[in-house]
Protein backbone atom coordinates (compact mmCIF):
# COMPACT_ATOMS: atom_id res chain seq x y z
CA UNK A 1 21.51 -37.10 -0.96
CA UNK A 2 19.60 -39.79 -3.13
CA UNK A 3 21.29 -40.83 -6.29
CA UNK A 4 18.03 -42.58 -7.35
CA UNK A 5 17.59 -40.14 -10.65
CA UNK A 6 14.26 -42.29 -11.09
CA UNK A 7 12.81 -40.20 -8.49
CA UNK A 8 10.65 -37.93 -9.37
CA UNK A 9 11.37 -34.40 -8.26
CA UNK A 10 8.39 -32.40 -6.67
CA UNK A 11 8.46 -28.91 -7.13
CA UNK A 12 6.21 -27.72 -4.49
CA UNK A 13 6.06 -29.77 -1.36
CA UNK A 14 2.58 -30.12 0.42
CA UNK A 15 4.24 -29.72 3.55
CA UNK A 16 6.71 -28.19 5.80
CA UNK A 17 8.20 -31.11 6.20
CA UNK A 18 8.57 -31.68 3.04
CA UNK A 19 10.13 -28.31 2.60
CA UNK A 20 12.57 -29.17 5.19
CA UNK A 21 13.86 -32.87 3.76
CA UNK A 22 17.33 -32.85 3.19
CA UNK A 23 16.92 -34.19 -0.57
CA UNK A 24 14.33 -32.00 -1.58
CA UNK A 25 16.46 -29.00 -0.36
CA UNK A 26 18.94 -30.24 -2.24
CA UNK A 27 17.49 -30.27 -5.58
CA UNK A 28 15.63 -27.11 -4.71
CA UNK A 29 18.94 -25.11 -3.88
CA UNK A 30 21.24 -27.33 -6.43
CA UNK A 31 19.34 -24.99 -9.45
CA UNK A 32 21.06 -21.57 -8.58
CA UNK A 33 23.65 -23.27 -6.49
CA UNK A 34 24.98 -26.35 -8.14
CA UNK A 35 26.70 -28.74 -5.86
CA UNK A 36 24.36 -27.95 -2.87
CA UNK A 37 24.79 -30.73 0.14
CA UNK A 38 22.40 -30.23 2.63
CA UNK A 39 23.23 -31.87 6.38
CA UNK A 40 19.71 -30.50 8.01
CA UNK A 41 17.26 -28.08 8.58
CA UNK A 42 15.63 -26.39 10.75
CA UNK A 43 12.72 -23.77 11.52
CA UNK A 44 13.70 -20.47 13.37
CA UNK A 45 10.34 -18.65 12.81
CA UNK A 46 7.33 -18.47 11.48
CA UNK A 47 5.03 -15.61 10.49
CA UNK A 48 1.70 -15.97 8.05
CA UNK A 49 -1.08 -13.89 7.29
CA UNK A 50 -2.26 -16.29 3.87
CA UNK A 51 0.88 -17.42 2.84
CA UNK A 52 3.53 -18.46 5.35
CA UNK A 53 6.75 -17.32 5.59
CA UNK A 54 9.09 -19.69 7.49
CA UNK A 55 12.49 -18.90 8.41
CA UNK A 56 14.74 -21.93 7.99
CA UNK A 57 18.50 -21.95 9.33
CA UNK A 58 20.46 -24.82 7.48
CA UNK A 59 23.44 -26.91 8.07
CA UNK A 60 25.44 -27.55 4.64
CA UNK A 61 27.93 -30.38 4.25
CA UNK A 62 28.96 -28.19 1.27
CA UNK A 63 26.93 -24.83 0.43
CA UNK A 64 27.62 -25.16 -3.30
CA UNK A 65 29.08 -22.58 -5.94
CA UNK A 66 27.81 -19.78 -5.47
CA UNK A 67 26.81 -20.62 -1.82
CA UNK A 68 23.75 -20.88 -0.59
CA UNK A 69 23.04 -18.80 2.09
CA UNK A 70 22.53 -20.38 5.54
CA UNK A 71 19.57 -18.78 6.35
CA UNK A 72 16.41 -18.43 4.15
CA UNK A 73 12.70 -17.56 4.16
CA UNK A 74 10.63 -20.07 2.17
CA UNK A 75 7.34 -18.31 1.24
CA UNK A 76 4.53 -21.21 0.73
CA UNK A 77 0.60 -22.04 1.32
CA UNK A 78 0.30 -25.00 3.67
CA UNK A 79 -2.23 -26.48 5.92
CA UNK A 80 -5.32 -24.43 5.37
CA UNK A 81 -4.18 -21.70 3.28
CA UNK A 82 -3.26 -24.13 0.77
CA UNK A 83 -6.80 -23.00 -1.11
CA UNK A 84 -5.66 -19.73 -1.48
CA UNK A 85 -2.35 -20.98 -2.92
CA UNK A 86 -2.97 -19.93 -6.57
CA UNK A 87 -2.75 -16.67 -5.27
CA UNK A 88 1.26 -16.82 -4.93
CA UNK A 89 1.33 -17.64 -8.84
CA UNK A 90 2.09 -14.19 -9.98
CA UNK A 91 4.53 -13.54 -7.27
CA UNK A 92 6.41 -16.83 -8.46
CA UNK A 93 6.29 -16.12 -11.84
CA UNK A 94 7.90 -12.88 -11.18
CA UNK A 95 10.78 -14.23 -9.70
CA UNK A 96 11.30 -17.00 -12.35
CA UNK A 97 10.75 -15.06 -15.54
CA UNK A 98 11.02 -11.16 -14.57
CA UNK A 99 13.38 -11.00 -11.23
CA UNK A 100 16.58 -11.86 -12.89
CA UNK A 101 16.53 -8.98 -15.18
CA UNK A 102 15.12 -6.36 -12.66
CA UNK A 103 17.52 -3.22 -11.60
CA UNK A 104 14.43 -2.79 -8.60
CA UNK A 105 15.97 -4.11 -5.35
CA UNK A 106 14.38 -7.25 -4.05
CA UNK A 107 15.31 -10.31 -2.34
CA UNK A 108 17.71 -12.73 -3.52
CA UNK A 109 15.56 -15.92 -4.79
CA UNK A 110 17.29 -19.18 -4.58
CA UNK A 111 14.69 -21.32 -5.87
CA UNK A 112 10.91 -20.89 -7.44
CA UNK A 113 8.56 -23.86 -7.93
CA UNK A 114 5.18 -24.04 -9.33
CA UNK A 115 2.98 -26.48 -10.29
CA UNK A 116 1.55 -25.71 -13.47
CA UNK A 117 -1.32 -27.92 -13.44
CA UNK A 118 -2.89 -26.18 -9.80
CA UNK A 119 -1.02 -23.03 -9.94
CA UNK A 120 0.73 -23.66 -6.35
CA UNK A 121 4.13 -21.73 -5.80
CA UNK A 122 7.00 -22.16 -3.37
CA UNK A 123 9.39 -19.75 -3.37
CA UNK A 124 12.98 -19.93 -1.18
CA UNK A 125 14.58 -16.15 -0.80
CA UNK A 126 17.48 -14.81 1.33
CA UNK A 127 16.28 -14.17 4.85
CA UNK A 128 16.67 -10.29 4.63
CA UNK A 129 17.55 -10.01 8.37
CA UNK A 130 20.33 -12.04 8.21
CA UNK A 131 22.21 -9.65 6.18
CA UNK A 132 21.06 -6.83 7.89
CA UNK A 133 18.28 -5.27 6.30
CA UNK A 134 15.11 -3.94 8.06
CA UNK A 135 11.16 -5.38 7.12
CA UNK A 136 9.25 -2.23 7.92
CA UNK A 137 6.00 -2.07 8.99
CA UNK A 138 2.59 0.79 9.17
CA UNK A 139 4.30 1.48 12.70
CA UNK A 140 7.27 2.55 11.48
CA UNK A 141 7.89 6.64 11.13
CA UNK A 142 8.55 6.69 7.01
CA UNK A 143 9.92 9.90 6.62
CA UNK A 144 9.62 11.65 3.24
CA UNK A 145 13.39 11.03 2.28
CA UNK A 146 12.86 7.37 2.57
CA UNK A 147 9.89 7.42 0.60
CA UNK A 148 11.57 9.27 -2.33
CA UNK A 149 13.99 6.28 -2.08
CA UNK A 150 11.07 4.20 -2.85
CA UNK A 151 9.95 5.88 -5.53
CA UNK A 152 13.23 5.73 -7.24
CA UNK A 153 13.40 1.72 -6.70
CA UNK A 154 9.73 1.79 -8.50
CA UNK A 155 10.88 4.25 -11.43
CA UNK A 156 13.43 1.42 -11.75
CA UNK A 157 10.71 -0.95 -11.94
CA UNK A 158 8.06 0.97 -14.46
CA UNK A 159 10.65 2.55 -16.47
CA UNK A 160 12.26 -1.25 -17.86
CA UNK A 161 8.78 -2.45 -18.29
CA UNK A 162 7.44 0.50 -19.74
CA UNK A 163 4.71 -0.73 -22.91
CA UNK A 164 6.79 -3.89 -22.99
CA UNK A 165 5.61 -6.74 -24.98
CA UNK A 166 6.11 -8.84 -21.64
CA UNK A 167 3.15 -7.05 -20.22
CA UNK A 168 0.82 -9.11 -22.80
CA UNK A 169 1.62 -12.69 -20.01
CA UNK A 170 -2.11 -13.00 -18.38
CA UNK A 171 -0.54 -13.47 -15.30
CA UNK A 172 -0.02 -9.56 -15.34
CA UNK A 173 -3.28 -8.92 -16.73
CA UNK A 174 -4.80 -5.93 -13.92
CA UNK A 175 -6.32 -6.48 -10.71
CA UNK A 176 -8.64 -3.67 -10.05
CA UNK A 177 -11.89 -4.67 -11.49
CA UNK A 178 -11.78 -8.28 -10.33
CA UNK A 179 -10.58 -6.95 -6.73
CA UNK A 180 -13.91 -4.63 -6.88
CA UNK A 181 -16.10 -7.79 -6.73
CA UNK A 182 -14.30 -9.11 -3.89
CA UNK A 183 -16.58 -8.47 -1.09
CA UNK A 184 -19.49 -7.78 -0.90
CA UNK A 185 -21.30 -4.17 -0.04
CA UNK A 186 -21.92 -5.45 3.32
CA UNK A 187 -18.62 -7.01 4.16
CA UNK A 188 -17.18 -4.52 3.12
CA UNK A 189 -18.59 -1.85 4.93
CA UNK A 190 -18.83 -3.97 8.31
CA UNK A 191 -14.71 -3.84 7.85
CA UNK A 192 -15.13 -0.21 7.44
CA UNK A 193 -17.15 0.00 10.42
CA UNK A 194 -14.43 -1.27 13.04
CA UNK A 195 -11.87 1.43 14.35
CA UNK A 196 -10.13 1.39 11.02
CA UNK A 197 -12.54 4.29 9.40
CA UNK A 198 -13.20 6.02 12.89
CA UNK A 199 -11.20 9.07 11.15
CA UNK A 200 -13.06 9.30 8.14
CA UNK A 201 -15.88 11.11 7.07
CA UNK A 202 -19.63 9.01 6.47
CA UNK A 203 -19.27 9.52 2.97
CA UNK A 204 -15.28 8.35 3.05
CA UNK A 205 -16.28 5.22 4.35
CA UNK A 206 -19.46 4.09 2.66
CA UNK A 207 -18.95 0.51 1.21
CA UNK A 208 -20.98 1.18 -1.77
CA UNK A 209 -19.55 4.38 -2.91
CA UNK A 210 -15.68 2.71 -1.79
CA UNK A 211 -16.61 -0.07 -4.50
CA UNK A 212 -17.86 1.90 -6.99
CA UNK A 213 -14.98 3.86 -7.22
CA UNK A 214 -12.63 1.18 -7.70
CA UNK A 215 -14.35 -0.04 -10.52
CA UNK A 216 -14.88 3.74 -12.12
CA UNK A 217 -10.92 3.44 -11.78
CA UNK A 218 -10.94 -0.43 -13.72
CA UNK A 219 -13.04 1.83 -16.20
CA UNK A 220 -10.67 4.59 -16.51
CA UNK A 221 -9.04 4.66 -20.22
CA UNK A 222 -4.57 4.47 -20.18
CA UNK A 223 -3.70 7.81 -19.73
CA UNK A 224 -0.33 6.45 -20.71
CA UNK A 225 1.40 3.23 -21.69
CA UNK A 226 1.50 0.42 -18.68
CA UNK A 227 4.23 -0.60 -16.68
CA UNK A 228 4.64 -3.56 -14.74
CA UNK A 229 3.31 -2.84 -10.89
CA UNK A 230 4.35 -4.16 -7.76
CA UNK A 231 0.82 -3.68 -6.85
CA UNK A 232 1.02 -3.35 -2.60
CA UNK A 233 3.41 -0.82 -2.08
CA UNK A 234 2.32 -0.22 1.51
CA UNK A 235 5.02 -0.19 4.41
CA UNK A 236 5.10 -3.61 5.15
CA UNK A 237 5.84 -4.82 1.72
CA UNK A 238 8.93 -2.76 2.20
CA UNK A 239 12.59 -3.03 3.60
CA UNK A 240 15.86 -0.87 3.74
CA UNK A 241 19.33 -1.21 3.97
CA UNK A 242 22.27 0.57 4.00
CA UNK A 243 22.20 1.04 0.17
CA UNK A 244 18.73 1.94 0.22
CA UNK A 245 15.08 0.49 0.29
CA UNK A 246 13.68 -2.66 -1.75
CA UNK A 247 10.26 -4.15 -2.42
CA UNK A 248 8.70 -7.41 -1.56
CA UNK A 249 5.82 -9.74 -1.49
CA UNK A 250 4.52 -9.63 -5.21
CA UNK A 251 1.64 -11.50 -4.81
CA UNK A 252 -0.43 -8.02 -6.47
CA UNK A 253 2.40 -7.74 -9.75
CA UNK A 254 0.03 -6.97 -11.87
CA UNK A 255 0.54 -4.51 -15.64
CA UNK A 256 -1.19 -0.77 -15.36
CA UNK A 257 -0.74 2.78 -14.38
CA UNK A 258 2.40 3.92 -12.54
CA UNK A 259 0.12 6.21 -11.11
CA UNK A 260 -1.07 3.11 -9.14
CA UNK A 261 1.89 2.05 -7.23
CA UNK A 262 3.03 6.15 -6.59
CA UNK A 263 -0.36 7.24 -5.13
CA UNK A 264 -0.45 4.18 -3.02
CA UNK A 265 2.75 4.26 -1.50
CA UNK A 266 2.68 7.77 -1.03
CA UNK A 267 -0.41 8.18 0.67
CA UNK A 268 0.09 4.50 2.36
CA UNK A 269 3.39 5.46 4.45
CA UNK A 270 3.55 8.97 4.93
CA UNK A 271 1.41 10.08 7.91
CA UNK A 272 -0.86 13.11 6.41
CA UNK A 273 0.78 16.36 7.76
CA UNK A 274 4.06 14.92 6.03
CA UNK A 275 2.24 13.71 2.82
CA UNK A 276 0.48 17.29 2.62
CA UNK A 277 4.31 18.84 3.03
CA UNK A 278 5.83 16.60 0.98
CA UNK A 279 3.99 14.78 -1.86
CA UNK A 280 3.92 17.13 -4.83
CA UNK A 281 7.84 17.18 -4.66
CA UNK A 282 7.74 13.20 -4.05
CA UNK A 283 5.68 13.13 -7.06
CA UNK A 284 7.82 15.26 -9.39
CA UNK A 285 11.38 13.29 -8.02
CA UNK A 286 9.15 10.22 -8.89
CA UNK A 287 8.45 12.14 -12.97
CA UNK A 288 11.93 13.31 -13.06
CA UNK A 289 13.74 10.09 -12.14
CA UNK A 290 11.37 8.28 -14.74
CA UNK A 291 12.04 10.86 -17.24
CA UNK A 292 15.98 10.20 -16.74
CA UNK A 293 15.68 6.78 -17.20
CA UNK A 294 14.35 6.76 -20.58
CA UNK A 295 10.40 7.46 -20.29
CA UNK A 296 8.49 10.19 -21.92
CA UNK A 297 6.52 11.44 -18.93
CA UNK A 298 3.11 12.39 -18.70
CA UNK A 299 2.59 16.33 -18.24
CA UNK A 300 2.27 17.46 -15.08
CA UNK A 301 -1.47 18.15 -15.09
CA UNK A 302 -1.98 15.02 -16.32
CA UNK A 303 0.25 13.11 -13.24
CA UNK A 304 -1.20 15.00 -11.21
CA UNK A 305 -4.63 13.94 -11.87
CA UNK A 306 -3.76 10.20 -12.44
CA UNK A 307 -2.39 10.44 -8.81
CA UNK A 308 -5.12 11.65 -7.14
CA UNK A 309 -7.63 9.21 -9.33
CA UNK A 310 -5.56 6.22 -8.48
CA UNK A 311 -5.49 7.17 -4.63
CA UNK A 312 -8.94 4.72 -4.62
CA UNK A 313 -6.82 1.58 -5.39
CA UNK A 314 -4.49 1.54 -2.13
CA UNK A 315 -8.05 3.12 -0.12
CA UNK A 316 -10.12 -0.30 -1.56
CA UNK A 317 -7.01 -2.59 -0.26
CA UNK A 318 -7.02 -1.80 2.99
CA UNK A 319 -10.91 -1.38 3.61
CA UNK A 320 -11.47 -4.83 2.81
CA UNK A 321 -7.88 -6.42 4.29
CA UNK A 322 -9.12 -9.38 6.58
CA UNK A 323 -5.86 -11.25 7.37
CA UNK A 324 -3.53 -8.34 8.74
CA UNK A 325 -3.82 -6.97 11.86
CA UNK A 326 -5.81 -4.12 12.74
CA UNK A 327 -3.06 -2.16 14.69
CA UNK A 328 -1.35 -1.99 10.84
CA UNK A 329 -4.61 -1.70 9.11
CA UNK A 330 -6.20 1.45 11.07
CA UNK A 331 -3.16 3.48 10.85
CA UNK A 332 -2.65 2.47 7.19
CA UNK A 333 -6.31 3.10 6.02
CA UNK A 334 -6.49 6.39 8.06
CA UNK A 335 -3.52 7.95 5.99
CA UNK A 336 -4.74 6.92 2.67
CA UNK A 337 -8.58 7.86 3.29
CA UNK A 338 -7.30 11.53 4.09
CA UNK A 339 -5.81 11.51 1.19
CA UNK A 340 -8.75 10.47 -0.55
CA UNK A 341 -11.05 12.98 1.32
CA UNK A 342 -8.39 16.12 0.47
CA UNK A 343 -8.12 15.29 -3.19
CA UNK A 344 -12.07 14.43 -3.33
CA UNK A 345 -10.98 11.33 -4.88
CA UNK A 346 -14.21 9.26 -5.11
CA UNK A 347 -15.57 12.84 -6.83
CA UNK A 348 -13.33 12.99 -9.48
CA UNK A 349 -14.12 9.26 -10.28
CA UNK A 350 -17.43 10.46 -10.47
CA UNK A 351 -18.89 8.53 -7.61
């Protein structure tokens, strides 16, 4: 390690192989794990979709107290993808200012770095696998049990942010009507055209009428005070253990409607003969662990049609989702648009 304390730390390498110098790790790892000594590095896998996720294994000459872990996941925007890196911001500022505090379960975060000035993030977190937790995916049978887990984590979540001053940050201001202008009407609707909206109904998966009601839900007044929202609470920003499931990838943290995050994850995960069985009483274990945490609830009319409003946020997602593949996508899509078709969702928005 460099004793040259003229040189001038940078937060968030370029490069991988900056990432993977044995100084930089160093002074990365030394902030939540003073005394760090880092022998090497090296890369065991790599998986990106915009940001990449690379999964290091590392040799310590002393891990530090508390010891850093041996294996991490270092969650950056290299190469190419390094023009959509302000889009990491949020999730790094969650884990600096907000993760600490959080009762939700979520990766351990060993080190966050962003560059104020251009808004590019690294972040290093535990490599979940390695203590023997499972990343699940839209392939992945979520039974309803599981998915009241969930829920619970994100009553955790909404109920210690609930109308907090914290909230007021701009990088939580909402997402849904800037998302709306994302793509255009025909982009979008040449997504829904591939195999993804097969299962839906012409008027389901009409780009125009898709758009317009996410932006009649942007419009929609607070039906009650925000909460801070994961924002993607689809399967594959999920993972379980044997003490239960967590949440991750916050690049969508965003302040809003708990209605949001419930509706999506619901409809998102459960494949639609279970949702149909299953997601009034998900719904009301959802109201009732809120309500034990602290939170005056909304009635249950009023939940009720929050949830079924809000099912057009998680529908918009994955309509105009580009970088994941469409063996998750289709599968993902399908569930939540027949949830939108048997609550007439885009009707109740007025749309």
């Amino acid at each position: 390690m460099t004793t040259d304390l003229s040189r001038r730390f940078v937060q968030v390498p370029s490069t991988l192989e900056g990432v993977l110098d044995a100084d930089w790790l160093n002074e990365a790892l030394g902030t939540r794990h003073p005394g760090c000594a880092v022998r090497s590095a090296a890369v065991r896998d790599t998986r990106a979709t915009v940001a990449s996720k690379h999964f290091l294994v590392v040799d310590f000459r002393d891990p530090g107290s508390p010891p850093a872990p041996a294996r991490l996941c270092v969650k950056a925007y290299f190469g190419e993808a390094h023009a959509f890196s302000r889009a990491g911001e949020s999730e790094a500022r969650f884990y600096r200012d907000c993760a600490p505090s959080t009762t939700t379960r979520i990766p351990a975060c060993s080190y966050v770095g962003i560059d104020e000035g251009s808004g590019s993030s690294i972040l290093i977190l535990e490599d979940l696998t390695a203590h023997g937790a499972t990343p699940l995916d839209a392939l992945h049978h979520f039974t309803p049990e599981l998915s009241a887990a969930t829920l619970r984590q994100l009553a955790h979540l909404h109920a210690e942010t609930w109308d907090d001053t914290r909230l007021d940050e701009p990088w939580l201001n909402p997402r849904i009507s800037s998302l709306a202008q994302n793509l255009t009407d025909e982009r979008l609707q040449d997504l829904l055209d591939r195999p993804r909206g097969d299962d839906l109904s012409p008027a389901t998966r009409a780009a125009t009428r898709v758009r317009a009601a996410m932006k009649a839900l942007g419009r929609l007044p607070e039906s009650s005070p925000p909460c801070m929202l994961h924002g993607d609470t689809h399967a594959g920003n999920i993972f379980d253990t044997v003490a239960g499931p967590g949440l991750l990838d916050w690049q969508l943290v965003q302040r809003g409607s708990w209605a949001t995050d419930v509706a999506y994850h619901i409809s998102s995960v459960l494949e639609t003969e279970d949702r149909r069985q299953s997601e009034w009483d998900l719904l009301a274990g959802y109201l009732h662990c809120l309500g034990e945490l602290g939170v005056t609830t909304p009635s249950w009319d009023a939940a009720v049609t929050s949830y079924k409003q809000n099912l057009a946020y998680g529908f918009f997602l994955w309509a105009m989702t580009q970088f994941t593949p469409e063996e998750l996508t289709t599968p993902t899509l399908r569930r939540i648009g027949q949830a939108v078709e048997d609550h007439a969702t885009f009707d109740l928005l007025g749309v």
